[in-house]
PDB file of N, CA and C in Angstrom:
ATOM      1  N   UNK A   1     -27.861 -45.142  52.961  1.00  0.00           N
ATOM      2  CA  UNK A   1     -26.784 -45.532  53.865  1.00  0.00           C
ATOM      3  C   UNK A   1     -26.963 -46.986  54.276  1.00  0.00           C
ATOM      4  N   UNK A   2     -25.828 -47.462  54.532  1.00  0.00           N
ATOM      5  CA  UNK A   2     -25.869 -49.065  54.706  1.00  0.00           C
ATOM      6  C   UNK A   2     -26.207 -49.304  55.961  1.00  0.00           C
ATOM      7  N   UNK A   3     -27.012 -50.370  56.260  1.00  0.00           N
ATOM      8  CA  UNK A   3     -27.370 -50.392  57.725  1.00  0.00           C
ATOM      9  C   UNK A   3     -25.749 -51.427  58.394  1.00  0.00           C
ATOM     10  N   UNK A   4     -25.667 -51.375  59.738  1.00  0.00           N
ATOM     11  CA  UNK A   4     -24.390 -51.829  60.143  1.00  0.00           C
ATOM     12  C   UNK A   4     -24.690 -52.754  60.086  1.00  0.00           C
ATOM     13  N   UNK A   5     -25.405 -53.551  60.448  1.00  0.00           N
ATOM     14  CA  UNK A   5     -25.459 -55.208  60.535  1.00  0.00           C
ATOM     15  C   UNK A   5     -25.518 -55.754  59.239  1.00  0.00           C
ATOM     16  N   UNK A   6     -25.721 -54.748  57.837  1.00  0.00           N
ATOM     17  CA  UNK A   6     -25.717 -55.189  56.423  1.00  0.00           C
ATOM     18  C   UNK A   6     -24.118 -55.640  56.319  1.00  0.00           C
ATOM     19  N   UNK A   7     -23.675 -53.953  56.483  1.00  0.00           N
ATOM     20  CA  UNK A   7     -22.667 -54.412  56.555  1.00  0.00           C
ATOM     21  C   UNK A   7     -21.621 -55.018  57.221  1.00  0.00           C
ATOM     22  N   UNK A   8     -21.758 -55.424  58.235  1.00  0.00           N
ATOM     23  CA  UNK A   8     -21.132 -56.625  58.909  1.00  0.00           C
ATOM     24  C   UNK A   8     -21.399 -58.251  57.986  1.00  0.00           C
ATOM     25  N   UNK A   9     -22.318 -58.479  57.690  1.00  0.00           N
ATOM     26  CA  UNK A   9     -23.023 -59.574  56.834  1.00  0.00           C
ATOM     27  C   UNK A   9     -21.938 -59.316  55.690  1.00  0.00           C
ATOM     28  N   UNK A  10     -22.354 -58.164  54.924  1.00  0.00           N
ATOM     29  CA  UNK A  10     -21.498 -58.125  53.486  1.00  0.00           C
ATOM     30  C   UNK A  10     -20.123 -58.051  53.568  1.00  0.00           C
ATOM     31  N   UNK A  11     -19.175 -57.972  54.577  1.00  0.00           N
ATOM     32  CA  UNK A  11     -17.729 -58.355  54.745  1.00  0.00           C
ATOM     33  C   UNK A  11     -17.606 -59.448  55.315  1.00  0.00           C
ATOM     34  N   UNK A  12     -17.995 -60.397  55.827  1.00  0.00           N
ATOM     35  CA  UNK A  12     -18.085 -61.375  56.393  1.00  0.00           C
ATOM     36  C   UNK A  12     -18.359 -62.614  54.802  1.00  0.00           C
ATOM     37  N   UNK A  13     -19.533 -62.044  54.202  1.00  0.00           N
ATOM     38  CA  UNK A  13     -19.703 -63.291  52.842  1.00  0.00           C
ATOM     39  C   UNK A  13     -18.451 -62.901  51.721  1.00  0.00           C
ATOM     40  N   UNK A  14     -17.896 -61.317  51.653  1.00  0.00           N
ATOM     41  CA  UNK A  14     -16.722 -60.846  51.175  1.00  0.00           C
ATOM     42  C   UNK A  14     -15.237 -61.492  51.321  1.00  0.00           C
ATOM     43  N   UNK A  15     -15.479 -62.220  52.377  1.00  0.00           N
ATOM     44  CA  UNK A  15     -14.250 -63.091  52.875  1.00  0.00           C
ATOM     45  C   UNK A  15     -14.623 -64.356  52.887  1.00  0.00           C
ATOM     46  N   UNK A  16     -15.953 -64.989  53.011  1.00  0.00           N
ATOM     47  CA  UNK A  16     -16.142 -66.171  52.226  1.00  0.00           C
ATOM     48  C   UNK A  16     -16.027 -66.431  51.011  1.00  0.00           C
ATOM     49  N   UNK A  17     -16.120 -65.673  49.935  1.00  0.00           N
ATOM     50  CA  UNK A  17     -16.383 -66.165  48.869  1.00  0.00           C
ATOM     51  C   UNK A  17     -15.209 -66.511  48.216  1.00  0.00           C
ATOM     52  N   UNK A  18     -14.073 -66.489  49.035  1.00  0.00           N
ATOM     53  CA  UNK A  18     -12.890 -66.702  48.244  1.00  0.00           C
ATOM     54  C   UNK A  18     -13.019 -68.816  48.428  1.00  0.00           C
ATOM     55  N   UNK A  19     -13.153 -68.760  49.818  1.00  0.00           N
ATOM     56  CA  UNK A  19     -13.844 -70.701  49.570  1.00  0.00           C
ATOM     57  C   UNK A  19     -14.871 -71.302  49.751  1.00  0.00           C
ATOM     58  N   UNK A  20     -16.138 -69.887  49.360  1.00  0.00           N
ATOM     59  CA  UNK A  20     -17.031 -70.654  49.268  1.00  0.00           C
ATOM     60  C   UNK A  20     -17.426 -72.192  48.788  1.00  0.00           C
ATOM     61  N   UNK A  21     -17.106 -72.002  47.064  1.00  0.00           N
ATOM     62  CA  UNK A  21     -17.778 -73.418  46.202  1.00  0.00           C
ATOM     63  C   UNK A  21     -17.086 -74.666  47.027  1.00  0.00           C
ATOM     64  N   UNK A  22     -15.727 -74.317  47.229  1.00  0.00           N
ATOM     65  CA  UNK A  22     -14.987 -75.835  47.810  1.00  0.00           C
ATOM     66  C   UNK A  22     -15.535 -76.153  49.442  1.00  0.00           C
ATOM     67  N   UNK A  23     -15.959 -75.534  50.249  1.00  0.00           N
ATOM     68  CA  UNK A  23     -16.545 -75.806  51.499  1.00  0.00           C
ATOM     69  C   UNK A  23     -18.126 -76.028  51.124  1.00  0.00           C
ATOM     70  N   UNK A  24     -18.684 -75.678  50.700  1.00  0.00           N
ATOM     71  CA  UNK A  24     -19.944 -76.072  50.129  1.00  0.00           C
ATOM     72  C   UNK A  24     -20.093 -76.818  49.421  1.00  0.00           C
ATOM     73  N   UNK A  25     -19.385 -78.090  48.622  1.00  0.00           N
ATOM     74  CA  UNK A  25     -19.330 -78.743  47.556  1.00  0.00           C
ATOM     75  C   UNK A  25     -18.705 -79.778  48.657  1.00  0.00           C
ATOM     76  N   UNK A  26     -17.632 -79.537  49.790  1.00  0.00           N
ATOM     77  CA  UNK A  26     -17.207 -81.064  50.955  1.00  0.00           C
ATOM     78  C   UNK A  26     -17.880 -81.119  51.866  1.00  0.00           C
ATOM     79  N   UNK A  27     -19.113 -80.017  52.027  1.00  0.00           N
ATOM     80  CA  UNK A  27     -20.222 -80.421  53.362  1.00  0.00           C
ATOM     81  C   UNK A  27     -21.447 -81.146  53.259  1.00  0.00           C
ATOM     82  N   UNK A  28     -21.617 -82.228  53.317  1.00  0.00           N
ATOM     83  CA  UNK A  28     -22.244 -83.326  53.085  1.00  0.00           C
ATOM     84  C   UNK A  28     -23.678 -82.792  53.264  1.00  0.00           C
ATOM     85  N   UNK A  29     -23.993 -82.433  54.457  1.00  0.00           N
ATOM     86  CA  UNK A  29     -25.251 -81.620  55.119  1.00  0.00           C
ATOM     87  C   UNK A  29     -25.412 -80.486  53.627  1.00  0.00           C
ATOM     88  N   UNK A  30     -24.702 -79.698  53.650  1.00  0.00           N
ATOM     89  CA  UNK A  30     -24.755 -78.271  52.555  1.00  0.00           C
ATOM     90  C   UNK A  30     -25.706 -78.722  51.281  1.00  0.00           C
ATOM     91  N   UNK A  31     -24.881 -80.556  50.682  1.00  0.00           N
ATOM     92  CA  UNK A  31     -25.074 -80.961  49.904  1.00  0.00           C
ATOM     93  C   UNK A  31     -26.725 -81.516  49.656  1.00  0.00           C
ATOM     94  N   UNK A  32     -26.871 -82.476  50.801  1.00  0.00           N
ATOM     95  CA  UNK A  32     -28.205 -82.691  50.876  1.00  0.00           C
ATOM     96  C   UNK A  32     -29.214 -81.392  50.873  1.00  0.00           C
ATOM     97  N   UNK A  33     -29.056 -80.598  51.930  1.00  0.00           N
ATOM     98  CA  UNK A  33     -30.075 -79.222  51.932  1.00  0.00           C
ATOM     99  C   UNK A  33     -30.584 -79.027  50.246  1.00  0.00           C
ATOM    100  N   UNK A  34     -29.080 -78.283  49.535  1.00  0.00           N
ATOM    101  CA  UNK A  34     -29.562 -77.966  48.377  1.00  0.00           C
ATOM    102  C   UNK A  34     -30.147 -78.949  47.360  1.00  0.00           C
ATOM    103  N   UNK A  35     -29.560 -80.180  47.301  1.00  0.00           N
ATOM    104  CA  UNK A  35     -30.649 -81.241  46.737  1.00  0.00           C
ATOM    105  C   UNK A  35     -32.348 -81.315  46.930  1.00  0.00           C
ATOM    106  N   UNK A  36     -32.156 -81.293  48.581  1.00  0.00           N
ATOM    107  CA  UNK A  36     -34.382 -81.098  48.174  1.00  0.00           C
ATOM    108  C   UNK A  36     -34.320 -79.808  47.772  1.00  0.00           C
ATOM    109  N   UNK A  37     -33.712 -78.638  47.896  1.00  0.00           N
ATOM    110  CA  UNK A  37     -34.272 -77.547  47.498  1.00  0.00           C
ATOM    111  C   UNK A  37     -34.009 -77.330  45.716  1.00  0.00           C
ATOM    112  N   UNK A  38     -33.613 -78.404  45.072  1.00  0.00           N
ATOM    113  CA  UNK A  38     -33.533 -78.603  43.909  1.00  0.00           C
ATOM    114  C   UNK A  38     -34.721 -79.188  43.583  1.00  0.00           C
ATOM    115  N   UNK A  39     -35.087 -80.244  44.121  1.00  0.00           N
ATOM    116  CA  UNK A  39     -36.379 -81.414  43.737  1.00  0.00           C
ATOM    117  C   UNK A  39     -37.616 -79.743  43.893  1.00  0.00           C
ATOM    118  N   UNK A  40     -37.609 -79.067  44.915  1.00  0.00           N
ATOM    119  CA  UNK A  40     -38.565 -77.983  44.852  1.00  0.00           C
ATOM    120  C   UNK A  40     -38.399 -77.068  43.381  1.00  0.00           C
ATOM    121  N   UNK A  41     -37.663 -76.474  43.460  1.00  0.00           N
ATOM    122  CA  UNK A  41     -37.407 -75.783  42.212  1.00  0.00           C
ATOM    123  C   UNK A  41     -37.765 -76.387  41.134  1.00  0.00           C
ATOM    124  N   UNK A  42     -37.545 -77.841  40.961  1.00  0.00           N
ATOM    125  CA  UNK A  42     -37.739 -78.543  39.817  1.00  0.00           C
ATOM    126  C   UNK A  42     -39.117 -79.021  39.766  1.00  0.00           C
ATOM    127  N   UNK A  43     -39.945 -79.088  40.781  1.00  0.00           N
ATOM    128  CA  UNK A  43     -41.570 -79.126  40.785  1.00  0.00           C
ATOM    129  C   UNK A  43     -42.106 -78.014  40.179  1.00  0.00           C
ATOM    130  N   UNK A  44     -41.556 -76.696  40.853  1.00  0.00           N
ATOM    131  CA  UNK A  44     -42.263 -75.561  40.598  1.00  0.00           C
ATOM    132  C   UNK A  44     -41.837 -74.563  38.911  1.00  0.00           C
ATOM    133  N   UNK A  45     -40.807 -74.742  38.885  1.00  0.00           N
ATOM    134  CA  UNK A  45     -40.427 -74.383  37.571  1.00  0.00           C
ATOM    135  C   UNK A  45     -39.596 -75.152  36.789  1.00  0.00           C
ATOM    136  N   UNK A  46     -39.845 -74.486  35.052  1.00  0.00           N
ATOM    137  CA  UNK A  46     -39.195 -75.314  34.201  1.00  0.00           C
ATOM    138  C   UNK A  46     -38.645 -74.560  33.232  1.00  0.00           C
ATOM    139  N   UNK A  47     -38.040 -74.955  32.299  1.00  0.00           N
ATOM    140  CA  UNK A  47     -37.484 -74.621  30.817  1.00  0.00           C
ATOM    141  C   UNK A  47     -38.563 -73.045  30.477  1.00  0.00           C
ATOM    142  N   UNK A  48     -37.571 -72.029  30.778  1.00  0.00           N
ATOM    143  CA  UNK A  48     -38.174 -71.062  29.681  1.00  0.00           C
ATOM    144  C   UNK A  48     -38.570 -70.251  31.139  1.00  0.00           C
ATOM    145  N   UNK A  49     -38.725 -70.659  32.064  1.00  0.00           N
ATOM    146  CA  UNK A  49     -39.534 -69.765  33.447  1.00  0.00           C
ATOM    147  C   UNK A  49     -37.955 -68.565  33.701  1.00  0.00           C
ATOM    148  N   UNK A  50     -38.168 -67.472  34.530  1.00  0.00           N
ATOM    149  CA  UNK A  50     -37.294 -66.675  34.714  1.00  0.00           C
ATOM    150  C   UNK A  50     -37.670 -66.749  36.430  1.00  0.00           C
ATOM    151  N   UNK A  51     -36.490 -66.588  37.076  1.00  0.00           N
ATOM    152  CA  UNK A  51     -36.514 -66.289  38.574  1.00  0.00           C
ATOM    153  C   UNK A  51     -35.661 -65.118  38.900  1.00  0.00           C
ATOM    154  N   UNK A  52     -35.593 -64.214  39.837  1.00  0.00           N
ATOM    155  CA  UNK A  52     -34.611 -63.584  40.946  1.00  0.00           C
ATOM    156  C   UNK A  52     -34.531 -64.311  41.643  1.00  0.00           C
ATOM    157  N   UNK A  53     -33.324 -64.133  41.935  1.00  0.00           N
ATOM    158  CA  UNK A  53     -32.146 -65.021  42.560  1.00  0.00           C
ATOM    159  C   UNK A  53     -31.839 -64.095  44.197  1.00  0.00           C
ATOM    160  N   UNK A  54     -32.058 -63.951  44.959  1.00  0.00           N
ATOM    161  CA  UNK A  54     -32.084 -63.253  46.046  1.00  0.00           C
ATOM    162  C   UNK A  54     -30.826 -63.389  47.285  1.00  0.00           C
ATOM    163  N   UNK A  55     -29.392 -63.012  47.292  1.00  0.00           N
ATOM    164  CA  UNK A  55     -28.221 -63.702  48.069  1.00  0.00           C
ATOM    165  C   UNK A  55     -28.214 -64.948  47.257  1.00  0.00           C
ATOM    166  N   UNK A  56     -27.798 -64.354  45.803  1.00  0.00           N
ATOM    167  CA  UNK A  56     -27.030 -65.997  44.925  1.00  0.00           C
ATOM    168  C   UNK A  56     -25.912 -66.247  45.106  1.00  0.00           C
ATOM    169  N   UNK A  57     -24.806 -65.531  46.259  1.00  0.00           N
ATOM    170  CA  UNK A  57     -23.829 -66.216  46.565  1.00  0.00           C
ATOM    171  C   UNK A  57     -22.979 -66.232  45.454  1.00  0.00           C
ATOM    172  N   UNK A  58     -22.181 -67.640  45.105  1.00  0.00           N
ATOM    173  CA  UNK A  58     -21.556 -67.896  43.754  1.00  0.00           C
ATOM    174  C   UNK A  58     -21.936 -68.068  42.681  1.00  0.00           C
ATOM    175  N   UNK A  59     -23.714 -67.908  42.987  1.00  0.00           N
ATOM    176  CA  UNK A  59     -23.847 -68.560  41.566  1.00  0.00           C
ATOM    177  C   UNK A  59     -24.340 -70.387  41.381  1.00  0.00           C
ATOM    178  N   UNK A  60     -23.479 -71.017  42.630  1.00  0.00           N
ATOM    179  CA  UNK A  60     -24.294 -72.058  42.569  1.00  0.00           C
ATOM    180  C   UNK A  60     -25.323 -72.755  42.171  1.00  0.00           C
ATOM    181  N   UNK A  61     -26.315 -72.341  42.395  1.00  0.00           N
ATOM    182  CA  UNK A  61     -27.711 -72.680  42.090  1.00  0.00           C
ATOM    183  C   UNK A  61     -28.547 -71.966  41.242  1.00  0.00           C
ATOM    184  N   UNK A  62     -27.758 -70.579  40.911  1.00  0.00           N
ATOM    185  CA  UNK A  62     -27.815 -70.129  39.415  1.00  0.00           C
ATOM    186  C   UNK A  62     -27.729 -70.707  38.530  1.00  0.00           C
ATOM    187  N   UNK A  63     -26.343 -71.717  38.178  1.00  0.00           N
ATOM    188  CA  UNK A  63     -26.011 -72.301  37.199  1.00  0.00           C
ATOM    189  C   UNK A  63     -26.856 -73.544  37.162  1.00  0.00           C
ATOM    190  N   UNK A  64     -27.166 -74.344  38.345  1.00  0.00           N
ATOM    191  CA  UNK A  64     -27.691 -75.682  38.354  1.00  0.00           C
ATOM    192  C   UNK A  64     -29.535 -74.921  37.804  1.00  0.00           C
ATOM    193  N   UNK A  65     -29.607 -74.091  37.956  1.00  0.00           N
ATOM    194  CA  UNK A  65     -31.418 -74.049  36.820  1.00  0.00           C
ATOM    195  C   UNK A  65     -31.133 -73.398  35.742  1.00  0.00           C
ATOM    196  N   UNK A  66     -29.959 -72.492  35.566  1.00  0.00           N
ATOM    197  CA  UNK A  66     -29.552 -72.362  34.284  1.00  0.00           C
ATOM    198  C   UNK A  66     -29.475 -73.238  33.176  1.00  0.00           C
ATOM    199  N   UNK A  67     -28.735 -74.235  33.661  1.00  0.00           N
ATOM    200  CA  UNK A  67     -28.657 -75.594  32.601  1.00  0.00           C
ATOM    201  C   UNK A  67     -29.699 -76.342  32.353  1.00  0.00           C
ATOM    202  N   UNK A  68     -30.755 -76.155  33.287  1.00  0.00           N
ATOM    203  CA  UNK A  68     -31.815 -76.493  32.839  1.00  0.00           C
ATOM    204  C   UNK A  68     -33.284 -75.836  32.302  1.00  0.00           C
ATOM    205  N   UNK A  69     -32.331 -74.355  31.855  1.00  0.00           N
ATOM    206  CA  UNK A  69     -33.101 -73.597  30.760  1.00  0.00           C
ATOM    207  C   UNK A  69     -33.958 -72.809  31.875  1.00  0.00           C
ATOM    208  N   UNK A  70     -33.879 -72.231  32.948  1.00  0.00           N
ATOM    209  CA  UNK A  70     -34.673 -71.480  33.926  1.00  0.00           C
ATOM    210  C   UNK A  70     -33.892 -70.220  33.817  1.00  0.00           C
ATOM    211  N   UNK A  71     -34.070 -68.845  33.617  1.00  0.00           N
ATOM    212  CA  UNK A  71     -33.304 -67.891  33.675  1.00  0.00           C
ATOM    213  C   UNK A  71     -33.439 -67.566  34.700  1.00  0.00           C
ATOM    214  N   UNK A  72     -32.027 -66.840  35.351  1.00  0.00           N
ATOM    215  CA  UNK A  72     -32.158 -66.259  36.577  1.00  0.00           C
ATOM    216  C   UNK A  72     -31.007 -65.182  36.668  1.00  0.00           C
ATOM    217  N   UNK A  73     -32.018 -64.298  37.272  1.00  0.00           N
ATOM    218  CA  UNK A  73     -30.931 -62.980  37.855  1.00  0.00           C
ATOM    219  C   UNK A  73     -30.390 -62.942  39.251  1.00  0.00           C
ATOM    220  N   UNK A  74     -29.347 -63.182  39.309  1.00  0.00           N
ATOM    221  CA  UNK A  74     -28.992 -63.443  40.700  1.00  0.00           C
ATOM    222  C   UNK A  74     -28.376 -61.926  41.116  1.00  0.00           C
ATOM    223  N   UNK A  75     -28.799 -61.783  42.170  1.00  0.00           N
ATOM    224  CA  UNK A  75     -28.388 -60.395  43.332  1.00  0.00           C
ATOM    225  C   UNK A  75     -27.902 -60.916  44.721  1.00  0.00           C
ATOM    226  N   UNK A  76     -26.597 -60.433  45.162  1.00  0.00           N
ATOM    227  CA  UNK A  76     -26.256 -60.610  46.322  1.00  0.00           C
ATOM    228  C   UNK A  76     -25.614 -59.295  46.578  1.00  0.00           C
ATOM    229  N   UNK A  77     -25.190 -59.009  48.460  1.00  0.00           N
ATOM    230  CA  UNK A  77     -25.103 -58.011  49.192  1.00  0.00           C
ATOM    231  C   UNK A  77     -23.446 -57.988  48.978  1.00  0.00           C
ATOM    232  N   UNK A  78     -22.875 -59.070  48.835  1.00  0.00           N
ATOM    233  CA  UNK A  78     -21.142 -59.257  48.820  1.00  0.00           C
ATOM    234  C   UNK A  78     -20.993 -59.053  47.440  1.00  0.00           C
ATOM    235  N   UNK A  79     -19.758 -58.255  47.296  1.00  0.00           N
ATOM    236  CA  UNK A  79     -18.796 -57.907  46.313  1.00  0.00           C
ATOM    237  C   UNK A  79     -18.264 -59.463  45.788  1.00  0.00           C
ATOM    238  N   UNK A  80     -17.721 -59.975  46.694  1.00  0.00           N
ATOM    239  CA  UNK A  80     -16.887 -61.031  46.948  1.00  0.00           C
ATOM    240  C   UNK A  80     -18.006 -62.213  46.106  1.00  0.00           C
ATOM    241  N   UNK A  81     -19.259 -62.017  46.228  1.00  0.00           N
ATOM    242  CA  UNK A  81     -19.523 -63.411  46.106  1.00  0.00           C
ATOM    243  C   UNK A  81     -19.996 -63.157  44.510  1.00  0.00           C
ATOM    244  N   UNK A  82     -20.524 -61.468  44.312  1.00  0.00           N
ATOM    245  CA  UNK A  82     -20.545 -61.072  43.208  1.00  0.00           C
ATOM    246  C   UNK A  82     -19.744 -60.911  41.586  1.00  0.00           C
ATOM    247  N   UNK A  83     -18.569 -60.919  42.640  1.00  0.00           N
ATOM    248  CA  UNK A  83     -17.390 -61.073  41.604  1.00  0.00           C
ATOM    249  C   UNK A  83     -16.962 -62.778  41.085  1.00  0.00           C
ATOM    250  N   UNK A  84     -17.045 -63.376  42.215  1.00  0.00           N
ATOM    251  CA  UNK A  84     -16.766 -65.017  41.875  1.00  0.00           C
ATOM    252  C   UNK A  84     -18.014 -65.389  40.796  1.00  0.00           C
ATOM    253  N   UNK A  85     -19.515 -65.096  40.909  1.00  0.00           N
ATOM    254  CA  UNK A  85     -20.356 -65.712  40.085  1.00  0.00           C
ATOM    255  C   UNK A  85     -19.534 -65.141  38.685  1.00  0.00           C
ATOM    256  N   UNK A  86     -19.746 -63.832  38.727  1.00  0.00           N
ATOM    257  CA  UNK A  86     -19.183 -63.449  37.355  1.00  0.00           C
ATOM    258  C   UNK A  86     -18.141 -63.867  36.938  1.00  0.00           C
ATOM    259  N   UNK A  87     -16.970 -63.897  37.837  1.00  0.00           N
ATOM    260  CA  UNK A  87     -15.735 -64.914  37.341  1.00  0.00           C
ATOM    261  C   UNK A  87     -16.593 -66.378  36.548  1.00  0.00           C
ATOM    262  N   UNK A  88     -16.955 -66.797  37.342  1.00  0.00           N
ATOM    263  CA  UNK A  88     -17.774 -68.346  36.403  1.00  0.00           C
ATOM    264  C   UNK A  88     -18.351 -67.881  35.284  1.00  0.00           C
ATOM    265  N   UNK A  89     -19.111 -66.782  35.243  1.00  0.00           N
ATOM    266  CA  UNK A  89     -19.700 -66.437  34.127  1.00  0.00           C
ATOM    267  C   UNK A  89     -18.829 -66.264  32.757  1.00  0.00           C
ATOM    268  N   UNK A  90     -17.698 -65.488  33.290  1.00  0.00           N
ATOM    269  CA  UNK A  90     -17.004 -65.684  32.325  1.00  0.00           C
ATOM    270  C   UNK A  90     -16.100 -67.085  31.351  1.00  0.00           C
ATOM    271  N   UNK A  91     -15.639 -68.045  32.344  1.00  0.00           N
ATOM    272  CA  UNK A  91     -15.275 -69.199  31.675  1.00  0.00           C
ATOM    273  C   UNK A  91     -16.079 -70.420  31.392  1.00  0.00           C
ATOM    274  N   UNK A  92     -17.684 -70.152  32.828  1.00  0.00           N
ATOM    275  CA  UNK A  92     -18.516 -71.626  32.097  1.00  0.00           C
ATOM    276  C   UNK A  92     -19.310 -71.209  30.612  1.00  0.00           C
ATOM    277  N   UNK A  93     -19.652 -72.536  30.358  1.00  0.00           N
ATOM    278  CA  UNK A  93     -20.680 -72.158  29.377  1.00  0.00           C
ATOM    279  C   UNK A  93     -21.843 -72.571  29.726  1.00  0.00           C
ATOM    280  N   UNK A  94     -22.215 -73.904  30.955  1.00  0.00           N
ATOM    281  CA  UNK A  94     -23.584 -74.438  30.561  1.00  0.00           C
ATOM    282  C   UNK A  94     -24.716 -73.755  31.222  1.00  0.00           C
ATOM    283  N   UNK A  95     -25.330 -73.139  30.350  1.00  0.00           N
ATOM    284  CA  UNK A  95     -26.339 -72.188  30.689  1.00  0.00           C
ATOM    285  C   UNK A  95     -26.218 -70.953  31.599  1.00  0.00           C
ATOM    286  N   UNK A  96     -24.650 -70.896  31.467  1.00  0.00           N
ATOM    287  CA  UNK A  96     -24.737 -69.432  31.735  1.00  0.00           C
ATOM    288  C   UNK A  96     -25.009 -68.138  30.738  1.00  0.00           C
ATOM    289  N   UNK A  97     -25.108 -68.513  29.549  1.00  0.00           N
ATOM    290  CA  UNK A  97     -26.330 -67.241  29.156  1.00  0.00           C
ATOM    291  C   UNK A  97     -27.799 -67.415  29.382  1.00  0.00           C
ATOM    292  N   UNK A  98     -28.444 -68.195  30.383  1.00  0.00           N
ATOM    293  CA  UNK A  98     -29.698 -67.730  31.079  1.00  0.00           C
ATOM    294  C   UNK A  98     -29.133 -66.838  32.204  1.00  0.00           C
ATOM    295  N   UNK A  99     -28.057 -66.475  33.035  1.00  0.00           N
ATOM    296  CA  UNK A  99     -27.739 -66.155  33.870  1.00  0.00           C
ATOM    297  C   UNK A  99     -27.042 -64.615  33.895  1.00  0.00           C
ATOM    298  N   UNK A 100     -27.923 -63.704  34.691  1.00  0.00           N
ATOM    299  CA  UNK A 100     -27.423 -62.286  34.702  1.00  0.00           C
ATOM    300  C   UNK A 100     -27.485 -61.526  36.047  1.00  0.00           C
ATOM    301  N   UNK A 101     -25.990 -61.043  36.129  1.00  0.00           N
ATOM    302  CA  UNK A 101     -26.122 -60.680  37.702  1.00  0.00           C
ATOM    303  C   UNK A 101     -26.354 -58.854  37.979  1.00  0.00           C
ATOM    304  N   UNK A 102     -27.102 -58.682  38.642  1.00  0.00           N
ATOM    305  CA  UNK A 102     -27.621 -57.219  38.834  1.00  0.00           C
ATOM    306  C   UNK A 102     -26.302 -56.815  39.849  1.00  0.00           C
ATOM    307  N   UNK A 103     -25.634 -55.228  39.976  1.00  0.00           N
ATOM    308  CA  UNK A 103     -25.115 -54.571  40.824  1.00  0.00           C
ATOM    309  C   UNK A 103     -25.144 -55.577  42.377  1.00  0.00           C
ATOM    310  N   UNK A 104     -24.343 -55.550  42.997  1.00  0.00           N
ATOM    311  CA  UNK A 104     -24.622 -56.009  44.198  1.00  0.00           C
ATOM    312  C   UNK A 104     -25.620 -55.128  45.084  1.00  0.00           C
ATOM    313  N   UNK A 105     -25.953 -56.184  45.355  1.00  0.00           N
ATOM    314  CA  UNK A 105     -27.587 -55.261  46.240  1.00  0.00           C
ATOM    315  C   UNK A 105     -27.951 -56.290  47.588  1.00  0.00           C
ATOM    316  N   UNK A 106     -28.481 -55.311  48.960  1.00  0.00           N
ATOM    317  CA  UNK A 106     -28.872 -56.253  49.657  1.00  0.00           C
ATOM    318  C   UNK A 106     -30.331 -56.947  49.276  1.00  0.00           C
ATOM    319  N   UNK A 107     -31.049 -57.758  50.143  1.00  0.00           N
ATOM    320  CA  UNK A 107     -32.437 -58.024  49.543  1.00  0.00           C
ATOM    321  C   UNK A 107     -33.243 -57.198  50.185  1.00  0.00           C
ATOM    322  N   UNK A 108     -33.235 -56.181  51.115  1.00  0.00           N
ATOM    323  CA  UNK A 108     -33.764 -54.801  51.237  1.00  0.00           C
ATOM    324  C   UNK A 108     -33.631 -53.697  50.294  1.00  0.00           C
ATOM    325  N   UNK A 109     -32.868 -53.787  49.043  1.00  0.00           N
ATOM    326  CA  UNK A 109     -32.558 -52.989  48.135  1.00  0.00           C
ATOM    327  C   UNK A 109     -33.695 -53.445  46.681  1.00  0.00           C
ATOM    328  N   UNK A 110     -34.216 -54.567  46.904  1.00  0.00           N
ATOM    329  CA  UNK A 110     -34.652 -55.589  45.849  1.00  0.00           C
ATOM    330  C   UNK A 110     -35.287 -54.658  44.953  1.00  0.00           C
ATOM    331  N   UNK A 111     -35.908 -53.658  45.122  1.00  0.00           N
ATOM    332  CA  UNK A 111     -36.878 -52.709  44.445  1.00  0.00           C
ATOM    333  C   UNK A 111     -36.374 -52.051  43.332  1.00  0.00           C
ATOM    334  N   UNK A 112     -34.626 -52.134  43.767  1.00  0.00           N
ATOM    335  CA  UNK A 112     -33.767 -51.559  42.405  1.00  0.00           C
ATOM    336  C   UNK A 112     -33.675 -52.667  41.235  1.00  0.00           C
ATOM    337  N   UNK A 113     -33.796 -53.324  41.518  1.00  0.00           N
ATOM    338  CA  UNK A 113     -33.906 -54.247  40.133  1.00  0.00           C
ATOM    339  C   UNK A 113     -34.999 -54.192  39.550  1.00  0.00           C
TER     340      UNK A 113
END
């Protein structure tokens, strides 16, 4: 059974994800954050490494280590944000076949993957 505050969280990112990428792509702050947390990723792994992806959202930052040959399984709690990565999945190409998304799951569920 879903805990309530999951699901409060998972309708709430369910109704973001329709603008997520475009509000996250014009917030300057959003932008910087994920940049050092790129320079990290890019210290710690490389070409050929595999990650879980834990609340991947759109996919975002799926695709940005995808293209650089890092596989990753991304899992999130929203339908909404689940369905948009896969929407991308379906029309990008760059390195989205490193990229595979598990059932939507919260990250209290993680054990099912």
């Amino acid at each position: 059974m879903e805990k309530e505050y999951l699901h409060d969280t998972k309708k709430a990112f369910d109704r973001a994800s329709i603008t997520f990428d475009e509000e996250d792509s014009s917030n300057g702050i959003l932008q910087w954050m994920r940049h050092q947390a790129y320079k990290v990723y890019l210290e710690n792994f490389s070409n050929g490494d595999k990650l879980l992806e834990l609340n991947s959202g759109t996919g975002i930052d799926a695709f940005y280590l995808a293209a650089r040959g890092i596989s990753v399984h991304a899992t999130d709690i929203s339908t909404g944000m689940i369905d948009a990565l896969r929407q991308k999945l379906s029309v990008e190409n760059t390195g989205s076949r490193n990229i595979t998304c598990a059932d939507v799951l919260s990250f209290e569920e993680i054990a099912k993957v």
